[in-house]
N, C-alpha and C. Protein backbone atom coordinates (compact mmCIF):
# COMPACT_ATOMS: atom_id res chain seq x y z
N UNK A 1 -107.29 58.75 -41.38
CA UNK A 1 -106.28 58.25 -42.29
C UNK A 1 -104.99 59.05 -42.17
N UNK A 2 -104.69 60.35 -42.14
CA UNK A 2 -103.96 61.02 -42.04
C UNK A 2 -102.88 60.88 -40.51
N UNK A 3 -103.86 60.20 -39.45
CA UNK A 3 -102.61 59.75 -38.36
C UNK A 3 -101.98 58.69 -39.07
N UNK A 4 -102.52 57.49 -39.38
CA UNK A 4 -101.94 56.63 -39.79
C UNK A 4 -100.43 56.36 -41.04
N UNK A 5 -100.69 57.44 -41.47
CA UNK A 5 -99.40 57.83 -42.56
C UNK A 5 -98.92 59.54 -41.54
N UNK A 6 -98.77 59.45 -40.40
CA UNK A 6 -97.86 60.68 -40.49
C UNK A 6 -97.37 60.31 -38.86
N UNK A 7 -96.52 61.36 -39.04
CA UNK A 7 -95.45 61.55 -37.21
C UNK A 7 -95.04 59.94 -37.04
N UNK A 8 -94.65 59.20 -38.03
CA UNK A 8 -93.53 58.43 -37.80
C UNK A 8 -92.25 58.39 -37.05
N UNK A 9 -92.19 57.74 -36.01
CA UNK A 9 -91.31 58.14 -35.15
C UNK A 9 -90.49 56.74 -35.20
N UNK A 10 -89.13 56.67 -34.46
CA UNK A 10 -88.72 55.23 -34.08
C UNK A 10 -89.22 54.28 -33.81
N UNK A 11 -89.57 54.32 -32.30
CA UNK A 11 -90.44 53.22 -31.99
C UNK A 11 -91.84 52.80 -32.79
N UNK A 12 -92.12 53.24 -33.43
CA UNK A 12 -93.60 53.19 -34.49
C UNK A 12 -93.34 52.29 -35.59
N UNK A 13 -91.37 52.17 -35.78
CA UNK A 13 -90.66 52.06 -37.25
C UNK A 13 -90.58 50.88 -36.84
N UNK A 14 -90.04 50.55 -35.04
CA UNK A 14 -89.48 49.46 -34.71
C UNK A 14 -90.58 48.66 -34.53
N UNK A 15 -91.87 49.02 -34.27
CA UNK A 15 -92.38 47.76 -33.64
C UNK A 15 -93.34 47.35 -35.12
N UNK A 16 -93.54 48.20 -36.11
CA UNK A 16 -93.90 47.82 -37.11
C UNK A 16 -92.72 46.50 -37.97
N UNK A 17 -91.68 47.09 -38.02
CA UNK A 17 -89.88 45.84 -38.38
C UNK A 17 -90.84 44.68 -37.46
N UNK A 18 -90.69 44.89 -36.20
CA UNK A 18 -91.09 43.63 -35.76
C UNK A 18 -92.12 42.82 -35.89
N UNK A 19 -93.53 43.56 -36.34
CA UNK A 19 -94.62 43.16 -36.83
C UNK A 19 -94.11 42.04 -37.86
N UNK A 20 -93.38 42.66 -38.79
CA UNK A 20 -92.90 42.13 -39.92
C UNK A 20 -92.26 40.83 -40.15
N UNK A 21 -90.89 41.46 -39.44
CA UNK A 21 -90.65 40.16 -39.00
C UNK A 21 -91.07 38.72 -38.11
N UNK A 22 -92.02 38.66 -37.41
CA UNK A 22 -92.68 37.72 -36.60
C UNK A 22 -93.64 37.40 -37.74
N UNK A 23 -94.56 38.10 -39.01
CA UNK A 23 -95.35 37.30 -40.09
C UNK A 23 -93.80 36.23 -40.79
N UNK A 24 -92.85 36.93 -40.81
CA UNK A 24 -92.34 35.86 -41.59
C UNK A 24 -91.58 34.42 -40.65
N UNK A 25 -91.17 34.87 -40.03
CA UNK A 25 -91.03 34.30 -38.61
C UNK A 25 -92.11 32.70 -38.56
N UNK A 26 -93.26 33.49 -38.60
CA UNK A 26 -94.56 32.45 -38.51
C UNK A 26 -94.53 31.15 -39.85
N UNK A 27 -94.59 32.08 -41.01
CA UNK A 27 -94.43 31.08 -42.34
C UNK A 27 -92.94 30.04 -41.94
N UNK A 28 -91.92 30.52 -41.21
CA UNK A 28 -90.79 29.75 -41.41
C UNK A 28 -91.22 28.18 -40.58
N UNK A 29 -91.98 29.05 -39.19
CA UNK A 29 -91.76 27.87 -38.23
C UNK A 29 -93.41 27.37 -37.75
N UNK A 30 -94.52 28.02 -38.19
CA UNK A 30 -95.85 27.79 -37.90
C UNK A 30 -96.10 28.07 -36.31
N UNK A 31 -95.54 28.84 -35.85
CA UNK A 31 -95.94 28.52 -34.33
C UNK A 31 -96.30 30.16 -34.47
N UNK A 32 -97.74 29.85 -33.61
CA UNK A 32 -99.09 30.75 -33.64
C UNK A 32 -98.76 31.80 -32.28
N UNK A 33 -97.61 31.28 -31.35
CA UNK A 33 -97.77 32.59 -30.70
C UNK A 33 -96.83 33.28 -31.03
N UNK A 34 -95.40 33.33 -31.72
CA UNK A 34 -95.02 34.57 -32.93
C UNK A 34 -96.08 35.27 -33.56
N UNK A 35 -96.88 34.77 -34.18
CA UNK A 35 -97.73 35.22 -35.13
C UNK A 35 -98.85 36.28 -33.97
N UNK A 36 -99.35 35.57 -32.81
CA UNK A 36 -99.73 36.70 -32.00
C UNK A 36 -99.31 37.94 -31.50
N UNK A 37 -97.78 37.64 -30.99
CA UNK A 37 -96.86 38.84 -30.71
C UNK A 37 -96.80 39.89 -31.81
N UNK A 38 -96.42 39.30 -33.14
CA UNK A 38 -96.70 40.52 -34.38
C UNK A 38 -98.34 41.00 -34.32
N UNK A 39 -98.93 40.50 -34.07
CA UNK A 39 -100.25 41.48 -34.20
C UNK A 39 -100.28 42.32 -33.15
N UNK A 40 -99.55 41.87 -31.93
CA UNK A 40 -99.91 42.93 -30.50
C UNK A 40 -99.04 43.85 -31.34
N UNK A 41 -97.68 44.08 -32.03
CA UNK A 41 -96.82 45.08 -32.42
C UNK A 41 -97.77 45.68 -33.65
N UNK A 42 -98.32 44.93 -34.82
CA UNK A 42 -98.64 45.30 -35.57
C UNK A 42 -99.72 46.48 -34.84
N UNK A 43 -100.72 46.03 -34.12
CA UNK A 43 -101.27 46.92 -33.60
C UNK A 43 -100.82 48.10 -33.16
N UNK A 44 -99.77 48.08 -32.37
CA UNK A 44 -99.19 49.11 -31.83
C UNK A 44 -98.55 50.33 -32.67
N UNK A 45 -98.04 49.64 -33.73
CA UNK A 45 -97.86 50.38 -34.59
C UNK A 45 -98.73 50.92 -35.59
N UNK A 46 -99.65 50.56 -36.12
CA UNK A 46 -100.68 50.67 -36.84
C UNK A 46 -101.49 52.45 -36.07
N UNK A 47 -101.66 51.97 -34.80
CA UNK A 47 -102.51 52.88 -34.15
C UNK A 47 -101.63 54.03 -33.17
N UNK A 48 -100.30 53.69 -33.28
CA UNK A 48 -99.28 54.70 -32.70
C UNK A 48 -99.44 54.46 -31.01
N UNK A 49 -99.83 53.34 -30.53
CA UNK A 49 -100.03 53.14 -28.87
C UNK A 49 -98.40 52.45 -28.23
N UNK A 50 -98.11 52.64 -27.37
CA UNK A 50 -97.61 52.24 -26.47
C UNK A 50 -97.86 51.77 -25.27
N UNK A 51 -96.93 51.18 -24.69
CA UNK A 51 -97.49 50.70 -23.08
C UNK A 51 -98.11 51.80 -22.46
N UNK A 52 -98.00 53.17 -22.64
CA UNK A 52 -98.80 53.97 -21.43
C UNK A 52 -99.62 54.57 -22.66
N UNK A 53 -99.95 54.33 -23.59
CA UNK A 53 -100.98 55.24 -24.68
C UNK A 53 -100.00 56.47 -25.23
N UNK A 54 -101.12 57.16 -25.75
CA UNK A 54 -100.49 58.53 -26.78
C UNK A 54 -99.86 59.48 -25.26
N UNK A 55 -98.95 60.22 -25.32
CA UNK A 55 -98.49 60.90 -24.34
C UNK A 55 -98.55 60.55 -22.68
N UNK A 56 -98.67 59.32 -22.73
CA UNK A 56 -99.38 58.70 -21.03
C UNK A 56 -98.16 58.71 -19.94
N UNK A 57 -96.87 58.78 -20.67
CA UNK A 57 -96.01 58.92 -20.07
C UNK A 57 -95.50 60.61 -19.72
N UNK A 58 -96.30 61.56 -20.02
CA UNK A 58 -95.12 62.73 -20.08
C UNK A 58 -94.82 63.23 -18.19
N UNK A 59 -93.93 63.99 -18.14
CA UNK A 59 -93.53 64.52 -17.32
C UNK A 59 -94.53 65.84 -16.82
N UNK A 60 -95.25 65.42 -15.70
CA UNK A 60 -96.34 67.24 -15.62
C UNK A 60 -94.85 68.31 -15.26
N UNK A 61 -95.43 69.49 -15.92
CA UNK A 61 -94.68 70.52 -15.63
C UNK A 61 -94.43 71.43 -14.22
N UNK A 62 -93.24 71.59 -14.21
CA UNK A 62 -92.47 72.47 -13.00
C UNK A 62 -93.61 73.54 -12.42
N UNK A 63 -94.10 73.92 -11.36
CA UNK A 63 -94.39 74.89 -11.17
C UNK A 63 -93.34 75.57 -10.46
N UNK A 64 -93.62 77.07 -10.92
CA UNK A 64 -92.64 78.30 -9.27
C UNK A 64 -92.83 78.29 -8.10
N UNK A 65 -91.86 78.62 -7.33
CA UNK A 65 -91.99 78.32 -5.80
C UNK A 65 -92.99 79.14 -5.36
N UNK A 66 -93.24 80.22 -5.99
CA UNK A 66 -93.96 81.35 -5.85
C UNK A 66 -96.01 80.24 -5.72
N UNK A 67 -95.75 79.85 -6.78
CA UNK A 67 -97.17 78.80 -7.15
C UNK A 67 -97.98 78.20 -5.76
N UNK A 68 -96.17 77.38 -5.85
CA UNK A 68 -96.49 76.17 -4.77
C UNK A 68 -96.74 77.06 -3.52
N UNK A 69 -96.20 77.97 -3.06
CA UNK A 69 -96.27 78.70 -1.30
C UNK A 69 -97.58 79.42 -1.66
N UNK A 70 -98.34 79.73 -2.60
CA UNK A 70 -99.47 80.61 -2.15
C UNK A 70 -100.59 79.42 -2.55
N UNK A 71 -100.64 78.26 -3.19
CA UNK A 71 -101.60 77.26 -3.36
C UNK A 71 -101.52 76.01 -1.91
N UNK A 72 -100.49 76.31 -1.49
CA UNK A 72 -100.20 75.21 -0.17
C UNK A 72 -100.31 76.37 1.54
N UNK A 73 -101.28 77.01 1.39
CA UNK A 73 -100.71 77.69 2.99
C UNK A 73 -101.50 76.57 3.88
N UNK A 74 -100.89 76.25 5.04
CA UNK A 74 -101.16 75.62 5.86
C UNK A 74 -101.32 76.25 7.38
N UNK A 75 -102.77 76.15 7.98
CA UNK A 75 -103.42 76.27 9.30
C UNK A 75 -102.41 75.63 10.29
N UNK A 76 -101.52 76.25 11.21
CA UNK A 76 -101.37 75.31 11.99
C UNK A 76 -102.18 75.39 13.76
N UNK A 77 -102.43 74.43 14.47
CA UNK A 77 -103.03 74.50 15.51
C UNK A 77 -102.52 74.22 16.81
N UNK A 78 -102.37 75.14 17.74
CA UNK A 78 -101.91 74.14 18.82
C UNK A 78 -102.23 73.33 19.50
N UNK A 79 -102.09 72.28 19.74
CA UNK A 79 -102.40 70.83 20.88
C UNK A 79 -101.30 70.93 22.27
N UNK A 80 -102.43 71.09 23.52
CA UNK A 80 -101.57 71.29 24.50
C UNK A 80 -101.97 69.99 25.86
């Protein structure tokens, strides 16, 4: 319960607005795939997901050059 009421962010705000708006959307005009699109948002917002999930998008971190040259040594061989 406690995700569900907390770390409200923008996109969480926006796609919930849109949830919203597409239920009323639906009462104006009856057409059932508005009314589907708000549940894919409602969902999304409800459960805090996005197209790539909780953090599915982040950036992996920088390593030092130092990292990369002693985890990458490479054998080389000659071919004659």
């Amino acid at each position: 319960m406690t995700t569900l009421f907390s770390n409200w962010h923008f996109m969480r705000i926006l796609r919930a607005a849109i949830a919203v708006w597409s239920v009323f959307e639906f009462n104006r005009t009856h057409d059932a795939l508005i009314l589907m699109l708000g549940g894919i948002f409602a969902m999304q917002a409800i459960f805090d997901i996005g197209c790539c999930g909780a953090a599915g998008c982040a950036v992996p971190q920088q390593r030092t050059m130092q990292e990369t040259q002693t985890s990458k040594e490479i054998d080389f061989e000659e071919v004659k």
